[in-house]
Protein backbone atom coordinates (compact mmCIF):
# COMPACT_ATOMS: atom_id res chain seq x y z
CA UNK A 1 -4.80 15.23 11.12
CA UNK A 2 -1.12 14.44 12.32
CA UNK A 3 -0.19 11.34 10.24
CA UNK A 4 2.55 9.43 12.44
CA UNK A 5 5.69 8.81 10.75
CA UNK A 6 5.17 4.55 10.38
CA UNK A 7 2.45 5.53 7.68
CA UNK A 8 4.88 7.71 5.97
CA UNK A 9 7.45 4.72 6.09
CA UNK A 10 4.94 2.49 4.02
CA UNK A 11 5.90 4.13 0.52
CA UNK A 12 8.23 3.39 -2.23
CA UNK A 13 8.70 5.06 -5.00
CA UNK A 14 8.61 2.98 -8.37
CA UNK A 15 10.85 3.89 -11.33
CA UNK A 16 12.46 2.34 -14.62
CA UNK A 17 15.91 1.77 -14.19
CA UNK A 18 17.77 4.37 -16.66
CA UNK A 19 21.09 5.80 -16.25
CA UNK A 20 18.53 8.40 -14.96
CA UNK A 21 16.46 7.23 -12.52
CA UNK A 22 13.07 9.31 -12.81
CA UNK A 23 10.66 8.31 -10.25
CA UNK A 24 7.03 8.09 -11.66
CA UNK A 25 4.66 5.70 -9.51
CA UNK A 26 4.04 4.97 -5.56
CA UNK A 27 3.69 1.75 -4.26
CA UNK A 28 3.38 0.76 -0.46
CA UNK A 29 4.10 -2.32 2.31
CA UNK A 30 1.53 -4.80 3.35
CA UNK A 31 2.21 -7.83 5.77
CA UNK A 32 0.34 -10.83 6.39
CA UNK A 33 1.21 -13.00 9.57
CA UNK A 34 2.62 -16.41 8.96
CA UNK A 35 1.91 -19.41 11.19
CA UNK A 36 4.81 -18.94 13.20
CA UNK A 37 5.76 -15.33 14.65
CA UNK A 38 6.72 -14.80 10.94
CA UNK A 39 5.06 -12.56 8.51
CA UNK A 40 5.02 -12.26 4.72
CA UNK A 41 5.68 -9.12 3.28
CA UNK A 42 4.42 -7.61 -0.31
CA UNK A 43 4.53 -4.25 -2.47
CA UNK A 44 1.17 -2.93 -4.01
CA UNK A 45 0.77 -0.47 -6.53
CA UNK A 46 -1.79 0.29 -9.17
CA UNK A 47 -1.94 -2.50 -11.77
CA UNK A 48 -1.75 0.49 -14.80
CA UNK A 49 1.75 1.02 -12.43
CA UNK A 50 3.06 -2.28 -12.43
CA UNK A 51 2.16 -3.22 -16.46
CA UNK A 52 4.31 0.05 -17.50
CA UNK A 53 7.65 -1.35 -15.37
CA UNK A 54 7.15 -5.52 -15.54
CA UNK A 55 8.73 -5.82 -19.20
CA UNK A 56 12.19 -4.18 -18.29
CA UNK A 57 14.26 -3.48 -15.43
CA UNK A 58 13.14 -1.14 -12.75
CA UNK A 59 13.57 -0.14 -9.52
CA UNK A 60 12.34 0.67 -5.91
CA UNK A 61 13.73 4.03 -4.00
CA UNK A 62 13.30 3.54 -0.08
CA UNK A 63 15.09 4.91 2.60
CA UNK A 64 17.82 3.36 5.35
CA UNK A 65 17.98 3.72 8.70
CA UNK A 66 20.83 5.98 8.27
CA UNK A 67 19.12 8.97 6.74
CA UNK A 68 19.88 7.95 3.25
CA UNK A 69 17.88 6.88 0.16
CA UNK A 70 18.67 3.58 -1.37
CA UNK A 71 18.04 1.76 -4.58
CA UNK A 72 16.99 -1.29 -4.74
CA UNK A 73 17.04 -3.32 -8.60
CA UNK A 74 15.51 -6.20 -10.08
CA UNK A 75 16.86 -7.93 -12.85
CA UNK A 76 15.57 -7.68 -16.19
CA UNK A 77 15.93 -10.32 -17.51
CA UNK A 78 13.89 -12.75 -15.79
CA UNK A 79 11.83 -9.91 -13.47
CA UNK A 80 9.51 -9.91 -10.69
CA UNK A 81 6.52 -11.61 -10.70
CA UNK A 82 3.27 -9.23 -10.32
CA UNK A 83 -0.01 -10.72 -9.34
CA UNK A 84 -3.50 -9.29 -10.24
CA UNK A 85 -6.60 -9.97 -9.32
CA UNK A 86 -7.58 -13.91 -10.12
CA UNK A 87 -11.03 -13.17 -10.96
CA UNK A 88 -11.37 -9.75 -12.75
CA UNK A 89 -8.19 -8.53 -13.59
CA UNK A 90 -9.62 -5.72 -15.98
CA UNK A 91 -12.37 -4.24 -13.14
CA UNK A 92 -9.25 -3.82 -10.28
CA UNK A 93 -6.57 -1.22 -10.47
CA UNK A 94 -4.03 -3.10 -8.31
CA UNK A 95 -1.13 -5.44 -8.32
CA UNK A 96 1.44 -6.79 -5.18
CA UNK A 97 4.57 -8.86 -5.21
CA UNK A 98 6.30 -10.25 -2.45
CA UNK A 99 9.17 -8.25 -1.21
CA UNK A 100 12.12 -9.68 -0.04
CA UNK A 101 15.83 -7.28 -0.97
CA UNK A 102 19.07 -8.28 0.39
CA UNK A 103 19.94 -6.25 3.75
CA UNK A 104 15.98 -5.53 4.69
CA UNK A 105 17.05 -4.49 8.14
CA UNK A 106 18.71 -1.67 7.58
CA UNK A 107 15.76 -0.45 5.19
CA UNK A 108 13.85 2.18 7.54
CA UNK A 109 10.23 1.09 6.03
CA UNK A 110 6.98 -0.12 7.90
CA UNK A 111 4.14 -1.69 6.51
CA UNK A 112 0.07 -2.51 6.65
CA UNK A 113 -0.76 -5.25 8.96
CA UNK A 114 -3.54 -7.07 6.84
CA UNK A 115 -6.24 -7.58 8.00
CA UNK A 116 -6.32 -5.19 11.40
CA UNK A 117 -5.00 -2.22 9.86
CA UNK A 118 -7.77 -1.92 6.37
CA UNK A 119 -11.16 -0.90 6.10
CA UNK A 120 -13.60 -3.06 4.77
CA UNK A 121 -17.35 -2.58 3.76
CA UNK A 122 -18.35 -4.82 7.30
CA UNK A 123 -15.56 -2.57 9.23
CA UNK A 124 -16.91 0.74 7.76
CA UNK A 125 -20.44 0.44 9.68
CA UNK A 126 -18.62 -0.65 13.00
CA UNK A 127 -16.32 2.05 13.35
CA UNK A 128 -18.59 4.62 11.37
CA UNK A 129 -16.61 5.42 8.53
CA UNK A 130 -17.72 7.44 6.05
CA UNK A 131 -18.72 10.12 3.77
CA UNK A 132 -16.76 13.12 5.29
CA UNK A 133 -14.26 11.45 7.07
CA UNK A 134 -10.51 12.58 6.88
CA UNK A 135 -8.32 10.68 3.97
CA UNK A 136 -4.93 10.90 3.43
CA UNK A 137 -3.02 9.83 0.07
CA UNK A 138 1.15 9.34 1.01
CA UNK A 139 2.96 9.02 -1.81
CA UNK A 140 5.67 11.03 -4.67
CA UNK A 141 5.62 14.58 -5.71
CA UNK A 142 7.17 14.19 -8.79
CA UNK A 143 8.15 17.82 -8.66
CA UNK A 144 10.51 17.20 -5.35
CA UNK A 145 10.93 13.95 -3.84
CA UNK A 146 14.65 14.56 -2.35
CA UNK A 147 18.36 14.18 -3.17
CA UNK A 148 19.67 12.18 -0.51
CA UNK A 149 16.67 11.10 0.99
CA UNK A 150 13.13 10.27 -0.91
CA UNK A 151 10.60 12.18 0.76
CA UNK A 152 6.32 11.27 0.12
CA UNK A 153 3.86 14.08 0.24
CA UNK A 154 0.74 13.38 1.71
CA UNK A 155 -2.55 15.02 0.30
CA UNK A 156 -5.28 15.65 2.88
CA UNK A 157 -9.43 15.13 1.29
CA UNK A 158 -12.37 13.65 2.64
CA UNK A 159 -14.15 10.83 1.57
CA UNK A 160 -16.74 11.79 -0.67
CA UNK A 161 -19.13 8.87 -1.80
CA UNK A 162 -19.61 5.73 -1.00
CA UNK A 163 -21.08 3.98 -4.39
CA UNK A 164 -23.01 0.99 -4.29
CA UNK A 165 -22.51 0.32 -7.86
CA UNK A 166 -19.58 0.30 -9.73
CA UNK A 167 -18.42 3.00 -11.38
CA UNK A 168 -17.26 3.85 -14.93
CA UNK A 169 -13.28 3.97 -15.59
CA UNK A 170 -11.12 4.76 -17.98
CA UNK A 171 -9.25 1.90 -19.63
CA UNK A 172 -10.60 -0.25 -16.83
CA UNK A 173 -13.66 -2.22 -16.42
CA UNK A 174 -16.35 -0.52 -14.59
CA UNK A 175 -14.71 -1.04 -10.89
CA UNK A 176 -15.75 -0.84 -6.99
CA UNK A 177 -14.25 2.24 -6.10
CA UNK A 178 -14.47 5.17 -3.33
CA UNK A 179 -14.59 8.66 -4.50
CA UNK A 180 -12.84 10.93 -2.32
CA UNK A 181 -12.02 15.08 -2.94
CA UNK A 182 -8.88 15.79 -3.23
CA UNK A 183 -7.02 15.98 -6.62
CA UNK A 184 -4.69 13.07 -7.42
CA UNK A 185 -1.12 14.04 -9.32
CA UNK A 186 1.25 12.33 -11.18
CA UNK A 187 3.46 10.27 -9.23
CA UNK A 188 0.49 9.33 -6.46
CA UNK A 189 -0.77 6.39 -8.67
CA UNK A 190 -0.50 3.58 -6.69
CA UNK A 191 0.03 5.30 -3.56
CA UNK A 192 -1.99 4.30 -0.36
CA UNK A 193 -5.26 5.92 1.18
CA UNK A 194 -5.78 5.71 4.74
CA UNK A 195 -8.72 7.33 6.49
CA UNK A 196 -9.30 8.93 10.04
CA UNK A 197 -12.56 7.50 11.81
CA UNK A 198 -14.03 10.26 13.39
CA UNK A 199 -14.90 9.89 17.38
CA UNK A 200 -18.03 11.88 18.91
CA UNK A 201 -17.41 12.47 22.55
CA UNK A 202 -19.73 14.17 24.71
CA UNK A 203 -18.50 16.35 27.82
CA UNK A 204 -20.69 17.51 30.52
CA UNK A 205 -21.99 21.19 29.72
CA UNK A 206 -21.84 24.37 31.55
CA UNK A 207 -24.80 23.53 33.79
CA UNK A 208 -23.15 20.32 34.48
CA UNK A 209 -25.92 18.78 33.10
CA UNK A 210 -26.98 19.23 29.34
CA UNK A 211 -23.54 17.06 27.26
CA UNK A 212 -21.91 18.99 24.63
CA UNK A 213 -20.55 16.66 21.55
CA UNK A 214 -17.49 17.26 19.92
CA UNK A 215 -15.81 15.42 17.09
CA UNK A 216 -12.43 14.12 17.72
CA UNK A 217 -10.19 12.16 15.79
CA UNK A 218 -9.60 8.03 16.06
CA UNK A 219 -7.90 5.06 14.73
CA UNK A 220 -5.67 5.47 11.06
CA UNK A 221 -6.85 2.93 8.88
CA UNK A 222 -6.12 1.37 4.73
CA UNK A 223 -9.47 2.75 2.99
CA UNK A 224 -7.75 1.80 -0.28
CA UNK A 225 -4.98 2.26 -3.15
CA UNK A 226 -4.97 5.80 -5.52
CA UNK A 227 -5.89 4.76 -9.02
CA UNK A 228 -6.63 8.15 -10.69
CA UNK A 229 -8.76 11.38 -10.93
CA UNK A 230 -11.62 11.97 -12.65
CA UNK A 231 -11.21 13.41 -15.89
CA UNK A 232 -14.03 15.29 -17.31
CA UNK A 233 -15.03 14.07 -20.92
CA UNK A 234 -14.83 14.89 -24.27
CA UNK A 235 -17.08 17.37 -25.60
CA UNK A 236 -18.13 18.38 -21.93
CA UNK A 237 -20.80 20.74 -21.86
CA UNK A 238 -20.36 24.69 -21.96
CA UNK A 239 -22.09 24.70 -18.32
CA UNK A 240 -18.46 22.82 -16.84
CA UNK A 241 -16.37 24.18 -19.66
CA UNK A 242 -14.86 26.71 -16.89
CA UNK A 243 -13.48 23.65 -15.03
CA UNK A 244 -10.15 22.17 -15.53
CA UNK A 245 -9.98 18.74 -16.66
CA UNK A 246 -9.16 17.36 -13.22
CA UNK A 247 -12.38 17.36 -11.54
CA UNK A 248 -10.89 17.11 -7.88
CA UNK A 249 -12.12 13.80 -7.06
CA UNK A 250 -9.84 10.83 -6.50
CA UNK A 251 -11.02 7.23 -7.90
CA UNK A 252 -9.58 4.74 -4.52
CA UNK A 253 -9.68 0.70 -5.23
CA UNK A 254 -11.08 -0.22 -1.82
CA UNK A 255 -8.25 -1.96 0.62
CA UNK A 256 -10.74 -5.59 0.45
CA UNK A 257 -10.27 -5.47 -3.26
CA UNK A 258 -6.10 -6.08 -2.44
CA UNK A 259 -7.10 -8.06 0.53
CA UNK A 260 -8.24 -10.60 -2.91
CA UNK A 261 -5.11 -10.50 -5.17
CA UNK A 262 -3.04 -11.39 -1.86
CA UNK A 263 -5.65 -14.20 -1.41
CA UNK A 264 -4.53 -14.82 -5.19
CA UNK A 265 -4.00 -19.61 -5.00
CA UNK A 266 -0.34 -18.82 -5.61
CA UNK A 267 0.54 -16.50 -3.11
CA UNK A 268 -1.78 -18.46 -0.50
CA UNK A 269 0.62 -21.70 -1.61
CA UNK A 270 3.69 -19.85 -1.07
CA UNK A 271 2.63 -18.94 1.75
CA UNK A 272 1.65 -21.84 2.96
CA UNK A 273 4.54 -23.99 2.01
CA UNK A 274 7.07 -21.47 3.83
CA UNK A 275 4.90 -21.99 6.88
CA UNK A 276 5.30 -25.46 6.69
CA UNK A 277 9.09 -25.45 6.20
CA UNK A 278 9.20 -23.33 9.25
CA UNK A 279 7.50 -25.97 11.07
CA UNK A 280 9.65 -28.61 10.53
CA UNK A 281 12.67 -26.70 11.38
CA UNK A 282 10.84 -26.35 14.88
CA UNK A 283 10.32 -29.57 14.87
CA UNK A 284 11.64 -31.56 18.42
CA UNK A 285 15.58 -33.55 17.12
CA UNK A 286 15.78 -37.27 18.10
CA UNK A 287 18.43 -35.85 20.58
CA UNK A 288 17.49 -32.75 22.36
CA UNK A 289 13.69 -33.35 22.27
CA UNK A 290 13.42 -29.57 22.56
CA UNK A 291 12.10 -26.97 19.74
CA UNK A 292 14.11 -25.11 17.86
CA UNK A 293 13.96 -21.16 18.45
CA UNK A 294 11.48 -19.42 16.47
CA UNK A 295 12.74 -17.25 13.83
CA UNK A 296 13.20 -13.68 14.63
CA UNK A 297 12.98 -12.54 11.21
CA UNK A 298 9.77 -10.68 9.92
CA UNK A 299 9.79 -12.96 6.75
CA UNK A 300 11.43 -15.96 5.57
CA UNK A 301 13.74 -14.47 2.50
CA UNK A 302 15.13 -18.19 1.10
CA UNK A 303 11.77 -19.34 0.40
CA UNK A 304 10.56 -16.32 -1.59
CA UNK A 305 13.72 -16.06 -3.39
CA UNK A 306 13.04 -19.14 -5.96
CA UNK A 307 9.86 -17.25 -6.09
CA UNK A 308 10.83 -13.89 -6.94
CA UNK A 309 14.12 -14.49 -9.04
CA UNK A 310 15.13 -10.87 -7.85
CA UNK A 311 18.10 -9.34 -7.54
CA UNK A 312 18.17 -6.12 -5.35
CA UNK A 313 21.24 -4.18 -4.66
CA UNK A 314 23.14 -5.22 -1.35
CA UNK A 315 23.07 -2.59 1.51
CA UNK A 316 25.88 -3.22 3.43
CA UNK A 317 25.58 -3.80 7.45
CA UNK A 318 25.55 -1.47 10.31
CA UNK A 319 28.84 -0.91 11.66
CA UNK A 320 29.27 -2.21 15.38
């Protein structure tokens, strides 16, 4: 499937900050609408992402409009706050942040619209998504992502099972999780996993009467976030010896499972005192008696930035 550029925009790459800056995780955009023609953005990566970087300084590599990559820091010393799941922490490989850097519009980046663009459980069965269907995982190659500009990969797979029950992880708690083929590499921890419904359309036949079906491609949606591959275990048996230790199959935390952290209390206050300080600016003056013009902006940056306690490195404006 031809993935359109937006999706490719979501990424960022996720490094410590070292004289050397070595990229080594994925992370991705998600928005939520505000109240008012505003919307709150966030960064998700894997949780096993965000634990190795939240102790020390470390950075985000996007791109700008201009064609160029750009680093953006937060400061060590009193870092970015990471939220995990409220309720089971230990069972969901995931963790977001709010994202707000100095000079945002000149960052070319999109982002997942939650909750039209992800797939849910209740979404699956009413746009038939499922075991076969087309996935892609966008995220870094750490063999090549680019010297002036980062550049994700995208690895194609299929979705391969759609458990019931939860399944056994490694260093997690036994978690909901997809299982899709297609081998997951260093670097794509954290990175996103949208899926292609598939369409059946039917076309009148030869005889003009008899329909023949064909399967046709549909609507890009979140299935989830990359947490691993799995790993076959010690002592296997000699009848899989012959296989490497990378099965091929990709462990995904389903998209509703992030859908929760961002429902973490905290982030729902933030969100909605921000919302409220936006409506009192558009509140009618004694004077006027007319509203004050919405805000154009896509968040509101002063309001997170108490919040955050980030510093990120200043991209300076477009030149007129």
């Amino acid at each position: 499937m031809r993935l359109p550029n937006q999706v490719l925009n979501t990424v960022c790459f996720i490094a410590h900050d070292e004289a050397e800056i070595r990229f080594g995780g994925t992370g991705f955009l998600v928005a939520i609408k505000g109240a008012h023609e505003n919307a709150f953005l966030y960064t998700v990566t894997a949780k096993h992402v965000a634990e190795a970087v939240e102790h020390g300084p470390y950075v985000f590599g996007v791109n700008t409009k201009h064609g160029k990559k750009v680093i953006l820091e937060t400061e060590g010393s009193d870092p970015v706050k990471w939220y995990y799941h409220p309720t089971e922490p230990n069972a969901v490989d995931a963790a977001v942040t709010p994202f707000a850097p100095s000079g945002f519009e000149n960052l070319d980046v999109d982002w997942v619209r939650f909750p039209e663009m992800v797939v849910t459980p209740e979404s699956m069965q009413k746009y038939g998504i499922g075991i076969g269907d087309e996935i892609a995982v966008i995220g870094l190659f750490t063999g090549f992502s680019g010297r002036e500009r980062h550049f994700p990969i995208a690895r194609i797979g299929n979705l391969a099972m759609v458990p019931s029950e939860r399944v056994p992880v490694k260093d997690f708690d036994p978690m909901e999780a997809y299982l899709a083929e297609g081998r997951s590499i260093g670097g794509l921890s954290g990175s996103p996993v949208y899926v292609r419904q598939t369409v059946n359309v039917q076309v009148p036949g030869p005889d003009g009467k008899t329909p023949l079906a064909f399967a046709a491609t549909g609507a890009i949606f979140l299935l989830g976030l990359m947490h691993g591959h799995w790993d076959l275990p010690k002592g296997f048996s000699s009848l899989i010896q012959g296989e490497t230790t990378n099965m091929g199959i990709s462990i995904v935390v389903p998209a509703h499972k992030i859908m929760e952290i961002l429902n973490h209390p905290e982030l729902v206050d933030m969100r909605k005192k921000t919302d409220e300080e936006i409506a009192k600016e558009n509140l009618p003056t004694p004077d006027s008696k007319l509203r004050k013009q919405k805000p154009e902006h896509v968040f509101t940056q002063t309001d997170f930035e108490t919040a955050l306690k980030k510093a990120s490195r200043k991209i300076e404006p477009k030149k007129k």
